[in-house]
Each structure stands twice: as C-alpha cells, then as structure tokens.
Protein backbone atom coordinates (compact mmCIF):
# COMPACT_ATOMS: atom_id res chain seq x y z
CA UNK A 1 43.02 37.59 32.17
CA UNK A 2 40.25 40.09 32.99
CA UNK A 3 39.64 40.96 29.46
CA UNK A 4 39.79 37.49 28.04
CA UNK A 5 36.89 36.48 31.03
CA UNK A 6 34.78 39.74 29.81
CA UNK A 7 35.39 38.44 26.80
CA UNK A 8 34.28 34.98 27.08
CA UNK A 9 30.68 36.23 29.28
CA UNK A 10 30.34 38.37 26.30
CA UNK A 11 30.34 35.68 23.72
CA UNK A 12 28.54 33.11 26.06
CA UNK A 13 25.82 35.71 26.22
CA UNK A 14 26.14 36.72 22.58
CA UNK A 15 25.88 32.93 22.09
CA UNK A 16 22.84 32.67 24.53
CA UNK A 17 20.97 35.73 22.57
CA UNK A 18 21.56 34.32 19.14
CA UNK A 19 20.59 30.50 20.11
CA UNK A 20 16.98 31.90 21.76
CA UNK A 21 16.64 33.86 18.75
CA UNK A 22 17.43 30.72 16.46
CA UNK A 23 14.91 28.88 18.99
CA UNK A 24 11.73 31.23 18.55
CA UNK A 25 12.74 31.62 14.62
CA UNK A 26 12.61 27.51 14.39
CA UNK A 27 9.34 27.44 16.91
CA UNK A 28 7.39 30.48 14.50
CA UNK A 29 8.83 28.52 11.43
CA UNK A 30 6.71 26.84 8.56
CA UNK A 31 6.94 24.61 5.97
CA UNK A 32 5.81 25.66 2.11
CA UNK A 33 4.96 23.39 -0.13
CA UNK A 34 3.27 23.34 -3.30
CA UNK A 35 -0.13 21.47 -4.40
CA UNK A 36 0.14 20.83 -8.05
CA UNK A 37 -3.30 20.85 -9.80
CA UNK A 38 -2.99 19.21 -13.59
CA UNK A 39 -5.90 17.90 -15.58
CA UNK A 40 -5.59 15.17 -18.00
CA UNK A 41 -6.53 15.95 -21.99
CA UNK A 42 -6.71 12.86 -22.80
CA UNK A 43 -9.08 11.73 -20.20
CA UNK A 44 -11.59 14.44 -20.89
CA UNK A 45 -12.17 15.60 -24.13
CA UNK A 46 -15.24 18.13 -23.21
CA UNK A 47 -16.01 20.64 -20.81
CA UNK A 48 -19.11 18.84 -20.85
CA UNK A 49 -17.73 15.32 -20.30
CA UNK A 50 -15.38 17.01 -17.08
CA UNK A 51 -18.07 18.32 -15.69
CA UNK A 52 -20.19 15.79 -15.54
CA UNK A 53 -17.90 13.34 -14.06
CA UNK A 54 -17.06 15.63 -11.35
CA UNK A 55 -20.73 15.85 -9.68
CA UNK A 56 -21.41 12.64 -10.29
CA UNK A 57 -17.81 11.90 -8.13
CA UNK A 58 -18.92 14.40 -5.84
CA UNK A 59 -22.53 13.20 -5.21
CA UNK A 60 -21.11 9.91 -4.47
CA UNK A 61 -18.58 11.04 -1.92
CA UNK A 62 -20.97 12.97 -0.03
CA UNK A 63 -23.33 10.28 -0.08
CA UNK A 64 -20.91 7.80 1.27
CA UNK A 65 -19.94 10.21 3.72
CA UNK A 66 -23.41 10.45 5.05
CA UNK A 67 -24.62 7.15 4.70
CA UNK A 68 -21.68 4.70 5.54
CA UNK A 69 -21.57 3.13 9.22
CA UNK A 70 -17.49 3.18 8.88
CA UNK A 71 -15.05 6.29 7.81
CA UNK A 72 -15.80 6.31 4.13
CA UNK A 73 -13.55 9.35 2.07
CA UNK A 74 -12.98 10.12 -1.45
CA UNK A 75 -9.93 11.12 -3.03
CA UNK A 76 -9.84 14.32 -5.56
CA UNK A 77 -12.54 14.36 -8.00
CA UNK A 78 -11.21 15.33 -12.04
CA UNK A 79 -11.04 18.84 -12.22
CA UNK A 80 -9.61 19.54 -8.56
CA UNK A 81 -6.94 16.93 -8.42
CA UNK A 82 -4.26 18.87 -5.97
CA UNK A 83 -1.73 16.62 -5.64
CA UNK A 84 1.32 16.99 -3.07
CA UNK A 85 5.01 14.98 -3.59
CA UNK A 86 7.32 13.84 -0.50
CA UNK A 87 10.04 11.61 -0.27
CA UNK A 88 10.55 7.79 1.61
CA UNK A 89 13.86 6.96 2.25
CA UNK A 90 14.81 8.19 -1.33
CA UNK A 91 12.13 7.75 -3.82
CA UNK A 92 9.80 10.88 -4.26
CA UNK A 93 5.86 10.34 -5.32
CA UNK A 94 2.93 12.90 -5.36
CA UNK A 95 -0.27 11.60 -3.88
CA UNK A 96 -3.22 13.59 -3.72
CA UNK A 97 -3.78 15.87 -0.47
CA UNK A 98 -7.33 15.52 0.97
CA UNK A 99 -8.59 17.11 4.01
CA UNK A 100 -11.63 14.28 4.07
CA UNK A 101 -9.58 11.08 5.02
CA UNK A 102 -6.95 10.62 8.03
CA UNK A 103 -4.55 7.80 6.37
CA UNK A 104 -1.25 8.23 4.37
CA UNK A 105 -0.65 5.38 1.79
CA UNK A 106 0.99 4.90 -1.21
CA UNK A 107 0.76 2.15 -4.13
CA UNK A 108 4.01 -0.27 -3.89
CA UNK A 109 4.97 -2.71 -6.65
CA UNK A 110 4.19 -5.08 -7.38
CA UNK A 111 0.93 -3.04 -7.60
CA UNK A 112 -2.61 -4.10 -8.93
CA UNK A 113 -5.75 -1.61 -9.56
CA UNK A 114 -9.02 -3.44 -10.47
CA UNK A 115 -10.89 -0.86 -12.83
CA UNK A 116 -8.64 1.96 -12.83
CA UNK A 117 -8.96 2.13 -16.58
CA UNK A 118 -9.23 5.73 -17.71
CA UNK A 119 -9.16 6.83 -14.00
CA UNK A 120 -6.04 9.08 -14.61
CA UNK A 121 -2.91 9.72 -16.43
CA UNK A 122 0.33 8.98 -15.42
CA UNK A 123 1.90 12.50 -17.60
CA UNK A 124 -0.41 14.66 -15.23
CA UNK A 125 0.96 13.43 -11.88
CA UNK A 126 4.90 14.87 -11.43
CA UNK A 127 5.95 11.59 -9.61
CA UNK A 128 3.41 8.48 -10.29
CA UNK A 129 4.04 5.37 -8.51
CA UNK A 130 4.15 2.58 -7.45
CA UNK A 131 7.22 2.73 -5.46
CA UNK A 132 10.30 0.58 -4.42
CA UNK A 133 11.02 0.77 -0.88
CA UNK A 134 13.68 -1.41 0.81
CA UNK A 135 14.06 0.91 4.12
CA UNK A 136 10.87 0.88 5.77
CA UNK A 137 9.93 -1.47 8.71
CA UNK A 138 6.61 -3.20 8.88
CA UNK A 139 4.53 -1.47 12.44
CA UNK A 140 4.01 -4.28 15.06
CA UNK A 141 1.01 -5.31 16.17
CA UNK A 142 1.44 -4.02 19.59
CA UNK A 143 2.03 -0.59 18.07
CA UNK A 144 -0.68 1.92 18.57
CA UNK A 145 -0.93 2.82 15.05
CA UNK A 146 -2.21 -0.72 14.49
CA UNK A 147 -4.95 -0.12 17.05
CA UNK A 148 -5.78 3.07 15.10
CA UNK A 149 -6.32 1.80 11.73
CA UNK A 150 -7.96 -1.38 13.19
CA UNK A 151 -10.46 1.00 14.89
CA UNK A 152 -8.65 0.57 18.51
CA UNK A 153 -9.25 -3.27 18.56
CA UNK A 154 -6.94 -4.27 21.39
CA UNK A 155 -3.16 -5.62 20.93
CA UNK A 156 -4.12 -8.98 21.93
CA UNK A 157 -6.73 -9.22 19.05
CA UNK A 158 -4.29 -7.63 16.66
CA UNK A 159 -1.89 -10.33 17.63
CA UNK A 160 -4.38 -12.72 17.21
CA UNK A 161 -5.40 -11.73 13.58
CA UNK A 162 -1.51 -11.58 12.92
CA UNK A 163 -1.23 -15.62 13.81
CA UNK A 164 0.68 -15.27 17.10
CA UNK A 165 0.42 -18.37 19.03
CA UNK A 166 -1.40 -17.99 22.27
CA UNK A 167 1.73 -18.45 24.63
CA UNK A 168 3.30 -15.16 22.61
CA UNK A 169 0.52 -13.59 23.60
CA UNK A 170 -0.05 -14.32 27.09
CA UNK A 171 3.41 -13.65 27.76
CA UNK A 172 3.85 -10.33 25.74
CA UNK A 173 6.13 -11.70 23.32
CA UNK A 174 4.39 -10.89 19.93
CA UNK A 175 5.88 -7.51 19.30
CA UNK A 176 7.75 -8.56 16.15
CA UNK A 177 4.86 -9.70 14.43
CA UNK A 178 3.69 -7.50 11.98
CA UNK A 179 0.41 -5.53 12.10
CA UNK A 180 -2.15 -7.53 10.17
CA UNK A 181 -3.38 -5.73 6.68
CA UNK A 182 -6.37 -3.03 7.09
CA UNK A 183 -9.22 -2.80 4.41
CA UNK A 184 -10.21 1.17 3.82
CA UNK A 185 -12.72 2.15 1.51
CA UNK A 186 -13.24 5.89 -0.26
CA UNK A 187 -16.47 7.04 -2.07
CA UNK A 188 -15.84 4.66 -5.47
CA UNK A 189 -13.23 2.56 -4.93
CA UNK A 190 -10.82 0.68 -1.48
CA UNK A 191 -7.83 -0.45 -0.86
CA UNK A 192 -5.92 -3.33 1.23
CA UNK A 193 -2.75 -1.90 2.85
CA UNK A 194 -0.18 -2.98 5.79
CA UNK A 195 1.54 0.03 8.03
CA UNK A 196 5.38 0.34 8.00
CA UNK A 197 7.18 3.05 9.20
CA UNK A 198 10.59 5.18 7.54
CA UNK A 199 12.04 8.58 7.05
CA UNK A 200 9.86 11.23 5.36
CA UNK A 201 11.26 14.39 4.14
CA UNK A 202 9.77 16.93 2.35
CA UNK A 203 12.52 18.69 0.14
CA UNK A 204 10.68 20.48 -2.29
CA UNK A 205 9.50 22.61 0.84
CA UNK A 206 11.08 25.28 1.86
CA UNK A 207 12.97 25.00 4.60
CA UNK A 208 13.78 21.10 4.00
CA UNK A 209 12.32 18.99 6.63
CA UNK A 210 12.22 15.46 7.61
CA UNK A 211 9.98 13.10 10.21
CA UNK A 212 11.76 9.95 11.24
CA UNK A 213 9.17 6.91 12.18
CA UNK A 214 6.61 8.16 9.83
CA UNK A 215 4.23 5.64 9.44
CA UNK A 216 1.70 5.21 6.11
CA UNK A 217 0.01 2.00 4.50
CA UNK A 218 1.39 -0.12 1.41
CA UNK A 219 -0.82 -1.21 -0.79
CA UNK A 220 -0.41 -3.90 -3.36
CA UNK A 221 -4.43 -4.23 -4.81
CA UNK A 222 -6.78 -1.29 -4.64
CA UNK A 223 -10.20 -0.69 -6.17
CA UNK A 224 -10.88 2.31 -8.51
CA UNK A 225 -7.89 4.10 -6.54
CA UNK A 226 -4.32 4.44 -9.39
CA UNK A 227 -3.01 7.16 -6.98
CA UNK A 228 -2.17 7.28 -3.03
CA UNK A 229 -3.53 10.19 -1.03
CA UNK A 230 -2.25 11.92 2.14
CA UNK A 231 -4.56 11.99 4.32
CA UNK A 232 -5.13 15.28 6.61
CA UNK A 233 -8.18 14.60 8.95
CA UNK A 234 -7.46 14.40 12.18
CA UNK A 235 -6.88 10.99 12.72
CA UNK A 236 -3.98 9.93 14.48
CA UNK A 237 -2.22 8.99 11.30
CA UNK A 238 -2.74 12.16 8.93
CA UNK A 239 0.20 13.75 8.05
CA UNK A 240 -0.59 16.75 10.72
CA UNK A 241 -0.93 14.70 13.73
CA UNK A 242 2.30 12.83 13.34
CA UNK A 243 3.71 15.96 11.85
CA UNK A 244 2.02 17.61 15.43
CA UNK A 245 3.92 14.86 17.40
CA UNK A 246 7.64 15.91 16.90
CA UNK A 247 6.67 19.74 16.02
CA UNK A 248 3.48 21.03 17.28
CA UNK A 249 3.58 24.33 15.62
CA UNK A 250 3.73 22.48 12.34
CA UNK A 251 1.58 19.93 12.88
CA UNK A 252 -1.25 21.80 14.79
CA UNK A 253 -1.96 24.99 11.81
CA UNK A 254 -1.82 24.63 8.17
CA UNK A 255 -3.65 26.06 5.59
CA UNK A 256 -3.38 26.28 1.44
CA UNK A 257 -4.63 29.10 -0.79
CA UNK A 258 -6.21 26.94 -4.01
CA UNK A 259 -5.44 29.03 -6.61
CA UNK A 260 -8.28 29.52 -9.14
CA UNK A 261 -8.79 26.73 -11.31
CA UNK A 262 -11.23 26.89 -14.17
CA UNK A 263 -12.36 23.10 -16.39
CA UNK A 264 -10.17 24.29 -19.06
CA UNK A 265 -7.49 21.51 -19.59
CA UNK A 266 -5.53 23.74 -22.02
CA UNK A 267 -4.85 26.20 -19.41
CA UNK A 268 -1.16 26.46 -17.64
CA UNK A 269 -1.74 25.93 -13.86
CA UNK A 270 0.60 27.06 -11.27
CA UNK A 271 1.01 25.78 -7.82
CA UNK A 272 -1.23 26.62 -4.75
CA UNK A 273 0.69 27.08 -1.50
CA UNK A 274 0.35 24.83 1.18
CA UNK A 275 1.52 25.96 4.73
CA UNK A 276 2.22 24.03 7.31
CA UNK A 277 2.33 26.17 10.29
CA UNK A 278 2.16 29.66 11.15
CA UNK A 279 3.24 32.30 8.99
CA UNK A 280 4.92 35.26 11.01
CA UNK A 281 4.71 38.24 10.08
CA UNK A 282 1.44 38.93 8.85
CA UNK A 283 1.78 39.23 5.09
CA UNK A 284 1.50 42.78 3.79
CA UNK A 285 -2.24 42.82 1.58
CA UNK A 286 -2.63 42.34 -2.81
CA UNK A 287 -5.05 43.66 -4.65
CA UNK A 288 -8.63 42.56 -3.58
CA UNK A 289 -7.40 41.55 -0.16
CA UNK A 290 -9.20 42.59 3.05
CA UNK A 291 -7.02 44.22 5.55
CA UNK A 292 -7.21 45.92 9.09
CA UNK A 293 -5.93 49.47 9.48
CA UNK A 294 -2.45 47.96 9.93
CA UNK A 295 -2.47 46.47 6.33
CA UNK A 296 -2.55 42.69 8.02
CA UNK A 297 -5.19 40.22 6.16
CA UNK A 298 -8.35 39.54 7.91
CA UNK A 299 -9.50 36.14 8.74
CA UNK A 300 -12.70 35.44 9.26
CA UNK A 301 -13.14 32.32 11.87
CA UNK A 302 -15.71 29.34 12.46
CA UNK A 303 -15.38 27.31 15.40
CA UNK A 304 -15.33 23.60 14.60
CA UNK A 305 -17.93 21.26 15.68
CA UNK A 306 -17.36 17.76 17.25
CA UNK A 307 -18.54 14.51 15.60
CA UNK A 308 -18.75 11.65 17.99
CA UNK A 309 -18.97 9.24 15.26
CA UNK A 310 -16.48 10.92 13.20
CA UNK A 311 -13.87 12.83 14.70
CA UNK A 312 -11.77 13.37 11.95
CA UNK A 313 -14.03 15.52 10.27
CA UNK A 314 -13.50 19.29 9.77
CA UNK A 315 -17.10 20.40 10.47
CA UNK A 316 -18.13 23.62 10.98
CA UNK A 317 -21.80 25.43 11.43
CA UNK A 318 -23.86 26.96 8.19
CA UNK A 319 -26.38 29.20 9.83
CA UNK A 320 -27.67 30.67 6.07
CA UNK A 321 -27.03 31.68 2.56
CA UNK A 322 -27.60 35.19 1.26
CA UNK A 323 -28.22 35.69 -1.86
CA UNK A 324 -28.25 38.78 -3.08
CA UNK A 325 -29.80 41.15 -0.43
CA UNK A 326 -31.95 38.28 0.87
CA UNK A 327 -30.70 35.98 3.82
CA UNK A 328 -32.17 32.50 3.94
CA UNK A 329 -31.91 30.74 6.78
CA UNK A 330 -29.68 26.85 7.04
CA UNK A 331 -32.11 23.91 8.75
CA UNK A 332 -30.64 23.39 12.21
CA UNK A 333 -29.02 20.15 11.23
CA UNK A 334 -26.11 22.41 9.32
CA UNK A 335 -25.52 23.84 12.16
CA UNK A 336 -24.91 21.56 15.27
CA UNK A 337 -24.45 17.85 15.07
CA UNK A 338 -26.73 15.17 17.58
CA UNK A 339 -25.04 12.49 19.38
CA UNK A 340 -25.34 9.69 16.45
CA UNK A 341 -23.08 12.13 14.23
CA UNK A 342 -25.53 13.85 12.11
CA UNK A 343 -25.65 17.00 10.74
CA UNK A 344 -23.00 19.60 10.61
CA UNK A 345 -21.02 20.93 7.02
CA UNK A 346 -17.89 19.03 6.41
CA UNK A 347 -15.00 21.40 5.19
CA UNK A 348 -13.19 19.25 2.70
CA UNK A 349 -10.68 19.60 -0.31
CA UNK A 350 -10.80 16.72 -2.00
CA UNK A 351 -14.89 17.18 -2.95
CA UNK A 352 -15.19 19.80 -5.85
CA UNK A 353 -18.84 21.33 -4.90
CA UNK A 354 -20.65 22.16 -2.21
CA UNK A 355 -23.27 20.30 -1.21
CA UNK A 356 -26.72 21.71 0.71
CA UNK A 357 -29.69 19.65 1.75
CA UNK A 358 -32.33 19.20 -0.76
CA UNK A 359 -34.98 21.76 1.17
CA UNK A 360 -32.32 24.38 1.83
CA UNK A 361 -30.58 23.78 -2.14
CA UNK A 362 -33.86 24.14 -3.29
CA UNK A 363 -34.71 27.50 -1.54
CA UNK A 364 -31.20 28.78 -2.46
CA UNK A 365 -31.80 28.01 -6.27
CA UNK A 366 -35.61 29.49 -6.23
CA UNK A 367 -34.34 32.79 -5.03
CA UNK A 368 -31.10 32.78 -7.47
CA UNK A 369 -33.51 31.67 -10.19
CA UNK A 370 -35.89 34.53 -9.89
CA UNK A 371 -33.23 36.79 -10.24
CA UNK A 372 -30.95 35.28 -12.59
CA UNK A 373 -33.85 33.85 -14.79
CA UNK A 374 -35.47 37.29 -14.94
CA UNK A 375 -32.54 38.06 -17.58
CA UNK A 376 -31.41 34.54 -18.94
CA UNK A 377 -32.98 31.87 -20.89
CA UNK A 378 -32.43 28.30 -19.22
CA UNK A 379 -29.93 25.72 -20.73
CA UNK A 380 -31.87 22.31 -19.95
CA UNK A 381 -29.84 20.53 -22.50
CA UNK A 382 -26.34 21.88 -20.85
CA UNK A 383 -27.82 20.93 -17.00
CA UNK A 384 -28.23 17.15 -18.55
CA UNK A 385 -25.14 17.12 -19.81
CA UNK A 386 -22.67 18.66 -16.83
CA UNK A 387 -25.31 17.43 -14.00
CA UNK A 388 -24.87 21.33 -12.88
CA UNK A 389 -28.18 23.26 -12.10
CA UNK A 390 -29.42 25.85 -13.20
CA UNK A 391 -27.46 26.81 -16.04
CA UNK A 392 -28.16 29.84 -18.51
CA UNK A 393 -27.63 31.53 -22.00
CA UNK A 394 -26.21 34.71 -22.50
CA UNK A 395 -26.69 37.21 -24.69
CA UNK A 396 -25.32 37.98 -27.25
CA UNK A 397 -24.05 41.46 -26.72
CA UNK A 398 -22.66 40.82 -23.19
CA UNK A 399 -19.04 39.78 -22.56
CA UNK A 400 -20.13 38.32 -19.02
CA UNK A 401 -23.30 37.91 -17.22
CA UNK A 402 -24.86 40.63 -15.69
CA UNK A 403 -27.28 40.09 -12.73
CA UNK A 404 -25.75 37.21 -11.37
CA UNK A 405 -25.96 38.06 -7.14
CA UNK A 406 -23.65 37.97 -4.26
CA UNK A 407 -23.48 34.57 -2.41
CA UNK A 408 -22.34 35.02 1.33
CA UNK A 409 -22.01 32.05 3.31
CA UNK A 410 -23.02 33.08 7.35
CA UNK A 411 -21.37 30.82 9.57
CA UNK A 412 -20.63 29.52 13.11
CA UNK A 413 -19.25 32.39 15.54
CA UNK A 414 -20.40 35.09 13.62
CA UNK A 415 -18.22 34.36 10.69
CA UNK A 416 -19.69 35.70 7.05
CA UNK A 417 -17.70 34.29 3.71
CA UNK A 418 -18.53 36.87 1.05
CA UNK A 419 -17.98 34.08 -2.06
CA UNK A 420 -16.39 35.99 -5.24
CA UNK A 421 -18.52 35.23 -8.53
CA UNK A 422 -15.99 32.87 -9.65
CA UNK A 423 -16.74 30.43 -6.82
CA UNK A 424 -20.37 29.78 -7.23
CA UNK A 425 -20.37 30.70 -11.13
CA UNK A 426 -19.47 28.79 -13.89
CA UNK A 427 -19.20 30.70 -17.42
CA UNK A 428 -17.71 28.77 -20.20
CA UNK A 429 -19.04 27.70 -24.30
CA UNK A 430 -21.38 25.26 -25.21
CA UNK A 431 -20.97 23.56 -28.49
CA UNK A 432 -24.36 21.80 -30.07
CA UNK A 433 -23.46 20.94 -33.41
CA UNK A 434 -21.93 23.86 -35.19
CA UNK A 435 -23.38 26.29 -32.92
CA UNK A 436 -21.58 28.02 -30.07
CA UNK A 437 -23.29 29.71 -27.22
CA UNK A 438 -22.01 31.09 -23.90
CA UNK A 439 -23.79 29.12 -20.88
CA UNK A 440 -23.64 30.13 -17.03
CA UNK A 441 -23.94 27.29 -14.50
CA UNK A 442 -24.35 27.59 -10.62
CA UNK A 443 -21.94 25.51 -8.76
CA UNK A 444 -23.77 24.21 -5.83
CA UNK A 445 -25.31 20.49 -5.89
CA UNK A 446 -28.52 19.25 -4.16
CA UNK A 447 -27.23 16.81 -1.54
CA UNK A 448 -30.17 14.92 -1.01
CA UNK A 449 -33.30 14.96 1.95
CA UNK A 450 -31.71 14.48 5.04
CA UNK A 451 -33.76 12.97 7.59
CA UNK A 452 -34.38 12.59 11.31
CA UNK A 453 -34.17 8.72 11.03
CA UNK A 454 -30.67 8.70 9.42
CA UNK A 455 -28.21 6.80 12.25
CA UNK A 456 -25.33 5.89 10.64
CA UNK A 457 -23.72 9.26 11.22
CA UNK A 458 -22.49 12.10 8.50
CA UNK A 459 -22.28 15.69 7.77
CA UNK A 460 -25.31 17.51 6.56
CA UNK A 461 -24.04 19.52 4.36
CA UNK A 462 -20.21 19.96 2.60
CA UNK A 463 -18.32 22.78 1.49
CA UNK A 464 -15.76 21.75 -1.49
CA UNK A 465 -12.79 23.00 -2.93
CA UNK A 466 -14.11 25.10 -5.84
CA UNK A 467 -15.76 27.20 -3.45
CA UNK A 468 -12.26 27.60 -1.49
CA UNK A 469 -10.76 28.63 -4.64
CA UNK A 470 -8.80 32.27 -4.14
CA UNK A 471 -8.97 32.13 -0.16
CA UNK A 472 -6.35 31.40 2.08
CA UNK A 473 -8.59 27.96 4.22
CA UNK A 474 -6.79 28.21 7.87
CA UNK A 475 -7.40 24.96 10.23
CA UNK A 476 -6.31 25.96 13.26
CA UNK A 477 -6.00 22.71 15.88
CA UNK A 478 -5.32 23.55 18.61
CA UNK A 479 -7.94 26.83 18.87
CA UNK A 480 -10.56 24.12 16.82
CA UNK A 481 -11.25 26.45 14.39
CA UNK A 482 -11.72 27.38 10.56
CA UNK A 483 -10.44 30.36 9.00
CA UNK A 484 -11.03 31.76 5.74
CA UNK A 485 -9.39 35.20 4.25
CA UNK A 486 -9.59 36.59 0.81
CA UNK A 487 -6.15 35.96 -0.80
CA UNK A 488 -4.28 36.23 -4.13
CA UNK A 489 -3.43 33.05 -4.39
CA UNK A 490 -1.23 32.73 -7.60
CA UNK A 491 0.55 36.47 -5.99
CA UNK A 492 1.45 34.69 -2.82
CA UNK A 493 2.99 31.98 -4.73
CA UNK A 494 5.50 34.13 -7.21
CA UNK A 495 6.30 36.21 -3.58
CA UNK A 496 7.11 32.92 -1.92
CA UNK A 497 9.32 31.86 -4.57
C-alpha cells in the first residue's frame, strides 16, 4: 500500500514536471509560416517595364499615406508581392501580407473587380480566390469589431445604418442585425466588404494552429484590388492583435526574413520565413551573420514612435544616412512625429522602396553621385524608363561595380542598419536596340517636399521591403520596438524545413 502511494506522488509529480514543461514549451512556442514571393511573366515582359511600375505603385502609396485624411494602405507592389495562405472553415487562399494596413479580407464569389485587367495572374498566386464559404457568421452590429472598422461610431449608429427600427434600439434588441458594409480604400484601388467571423487555421505552419471567432471582411466589388491582403498593423483587426487576444506570445512578436529577391521573373524563388512569436533558443549564426561572443545573432533595436492620427503605423525615427564615410543628417520631421500625425518613417512591407523627403533624397543622391559618378557614365535614358535615379554604365572590363559606398541607416535609440549593396543597388542589363549594356540604379525614391502646413497626418519618410531584403525585421509589441539583424534568409528556411 506504501509503495503503490510512493508510487502514485511519484507519477503525480512526474505528471506535474512534464505538464509545466509542456506549459513553458507551448508559452515560448511559434508559428512558421512561409511568404511566397512569385512574379508574373506574362504581366511584365521587361526589367524595364517591372521597374517602372513598381515606383510609380510605390510613389502613389506613400503619397496616399501622407496625404489622405482617413487610413489609406497599399497592397504589394509587382516585384515584392509576398503573399501568405490560411484556411476558413476548409477552403485555403493566399492573400498578400502587408505590414501597412490593419484589416483581413478576402474576395468571395460572386466576386467583381472594376479594372483589375492585367493587375495579376492567377498561376503566380498558390491559392487565388474568390472563395465559397458557408460556415462563417455575419459580426453584429453591437460587436466591437463593427465599431472598429466603422472608426468607433457608436452601436446605436451602427444599428441605425443597419435599418433597426428605433424600438430595437432603445431597448437593446438589435444584436442580430448584421454589421452594415465598410468602404476601405488602398493607394490605387478600394473595396466594399461586410465582417463575419469563423475558424482560421494555419496548417501549412508548423506547429498547426487554429483561432476560433476570427473575424475578416467579404468582399463582393473592389477597385483595382484581384487579391485579399492580411492586414498586420496594429489595428484591432490585423491578424496579430486577434492572434494577441487568445495567445499573446504569438500575437505580440513576429518577424519575417525577406529573402533576396532580384526583378528577374525567370528566377526560382523560395519562401521567406515568417514567425509569429518568439524563437527560443537563439539560433546558432551563418555566414555573414553578426553574432555576440556567445554565437547568438545581434539585433539591432528602434523604439517605435506613436501616431495620434494613425496608430497602426509601424513608425520608427531616421536620425541620418551615411554614405560612405560621410554622415548626413535626417530633417527633424523623420524623426519624431507632432500632434496632427506628421512626420516619422513608416516601416512597411508591402511598399518596395524607401522613400526620403525631397531635401534629405536630394542630399543623399548629391553625395552618392559625386562618388559614384566620379567612375560611371549616367544612364538618363534607363532613369526614364524604370523611374529609378541615378542609374549608371559600367565598364566594360568590370564584372560588378566598383566604388559604389556603404549606406548605413542611423536610427532611433542608437540603432545603426549597415544596408548590404544589394539593398540600395540595383545591377541588371539594359537592352537599346541590339545593344546590351550593364546599368546600376540606386534604389531609394524622392518622396516629395514635406511641409509644415501638411494636416492631414502621415509618415515623413518610409522604409520598404527591398531594403529589408536579407534581414531578419523583428516588431516587438509589447516592448514597442523594431528590430533588425543581418540574416541568411534562404539558410534559415532549408534549416527550418
């Protein structure tokens, strides 16, 4: 009787141990997913053509982001079209992931896009839409999710626009009726969408993982916008904050690693890793990765900045640019934002360049010029043509450009980004006529004059994806911060899997 009592304590305790280690594995645990980045060959036929259509897209998105009086994002511009899959009740579709926007919505049949001609092609997404769903539940009015998407108007309005007679209202007894639809425009294009709610699960991630009462828009009509996006702002209805509401390690922390993507639509892509969570342990270092003296990867961290006028931005401080061995110094507005929302650099992935103010651009090209140009004859035919500034000729013995200087980004909290050439250079062939040549573009954009009498409220500056390329982007929630570490990206992937 003794023994079988010593026994038992021992296996309740064994039991104990093993369900508190089974606790802090779940609570240190992450989800892995991949972002798939295609490019469509029939939809760009030149480098040339590519190029051009992605600074024009991102010109407009910043612009709208600046300039708009309401939250204005863009999805993925061609050439940096990451796009991440998930399942609804059982139907699977890949919509593109975008830090710049805080809604989830997918197209749903029957499904009309007004001048989506050309604007992608179904072959280069893994799961297109528009979906079927017969599962998911339309979101009340009363809900707070309708408050959030109708900019916190209050129930009693919502009910209101939802055509609940006035006795259901004054009495409380409009909670069935269904949240009226919500208009939200991106950079080029809008939608019309209602919320409903269902099961997401995620099982191309590894582990598997589901969120029950996930809510996201429908949308039957759009404008300019073929493909939903997943929205990861910090809005209360990005995937992180409702991931954040059932699992707060997973929804506060994620970060990707964008592996290096070139305009070449010939070339095979693999997946970047997206984490959602922390990673534990630290991850032993590749080749070309900066480590501590024990081996872990070194993150270099901004703090984030507030915007009262949009809070779902991931803004952080640009204090200057070096270039080369010269440090020029940011205009205070890209580092600290005033109380109507202005000024501030918006971290985003679903803009391709970055963007600087037209003053500060301008000093940052003068200084790379003078170097650069010392060497290289200028390509004024190739900047008209890709909307890319300033671009180059090699020579004609050299495999690469030589002379091309380090770009370091100096941020917020001491934080320095050393950029890798790749990031900020652009080396490909130029075809005019017959003749071939090897051109070198930077890939920075002039953002425009900002100005003390803007009031609508928008970032002064914005760093995009092709400058995250082959770092590891951390956004860290709950510290409010940014973190970037060198990484190899495409490495991490093939150890992951």
């Amino acid at each position: 009787m003794a023994k079988n009592t010593l026994f038992s304590m021992a296996s309740s305790v064994f039991f104990l141990i093993f369900f508190v280690l089974v606790q802090i594995s779940l609570s240190h645990s992450s989800l892995i997913l991949p972002l798939t980045h295609s490019l469509s060959t029939a939809q760009y036929n030149t480098t040339h053509h590519l190029l051009k259509s992605t600074t024009a897209r991102s010109a407009t998105r910043f612009h709208r982001h600046r300039n708009h009086n309401r939250q204005v994002s863009l999805p993925l511009t061609p050439g940096s079209d990451y796009t991440l899959s998930f399942s609804l009740s059982s139907q699977t579709i890949s919509l593109y992931m975008d830090t710049g926007s805080d809604i989830v919505w997918v197209p749903f049949n029957p499904f009309d896009c007004i001048l989506c001609e050309g604007k992608y092609n179904p072959i280069s997404i893994p799961n297109p839409g528009p979906l079927n769903l017969t599962s998911a539940t339309p979101v009340g009015c009363k809900h707070r999710a309708c408050s959030a998407v109708h900019s916190s108007l209050p129930s009693s309005d919502l009910c209101a626009i939802a055509k609940c007679t006035l006795e259901e209202i004054e009495i409380g007894d409009c909670k069935s009726s269904s949240c009226p639809p919500f208009y939200y425009a991106y950079g080029d294009g809008s939608f019309i969408a209602r919320l409903y709610e269902d099961t997401l699960s995620i099982p191309m991630s590894t582990p598997s993982f589901k969120l029950k009462n996930f809510t996201f828009g429908i949308a039957h009509s759009a404008l300019g916008e073929p493909i939903g996006v997943v929205g990861f702002g910090r809005g209360p209805l990005s995937l992180p904050a409702q991931l954040a509401r059932d699992s707060p390690d997973i929804g506060n922390y994620f970060s990707y690693c964008l592996i290096s993507h070139s305009f070449d639509t010939t070339r095979v892509r693999r997946p970047s890793p997206l984490f959602l969570g922390r990673r534990y342990p630290a991850e032993e270092k590749s080749k070309n990765e900066f480590t501590d003296e024990n081996n872990a990867v070194i993150y270099s961290y901004t703090p984030m900045l507030e915007n009262p006028k949009h809070p779902y931005f991931y803004c952080v401080g640009l204090e200057a640019i070096s270039v080369g061995k010269r440090k020029i110094k940011a205009p205070n507005s890209m580092n600290r934002i005033d109380r109507k929302g202005n000024g501030g650099m918006v971290v985003d992935s679903g803009t391709t360049f970055t963007m600087l103010p037209a003053k500060f651009y301008d000093s940052v090209v003068s200084e790379f010029d003078s170097r650069v140009g010392a060497f290289y004859k200028r390509a004024s035919g190739v900047e008209d043509r890709t909307g890319l500034s300033p671009c180059y000729y090699g020579n004609a013995d050299e495999k690469i450009f030589r002379n091309v200087p380090q770009l370091v980004l100096h941020l917020g909290g001491n934080s320095s980004v050393a950029m890798p050439r790749r990031n900020y250079f652009y080396e490909f062939l130029d075809k005019d006529g017959k003749v071939k040549s090897r051109v070198g573009c930077l890939m920075l954009m002039n953002g425009g004059a900002v100005t003390d009498e803007e009031d609508s409220g928008g970032p002064a500056g914005l760093l995009g994806n092709y400058q995250q390329q082959g770092f590891e982007v951390v956004y860290d929630l709950e510290k409010r911060r940014v973190g970037f570490a060198r990484r190899q990206c495409a490495s991490m992937w093939d150890s992951l899997n």
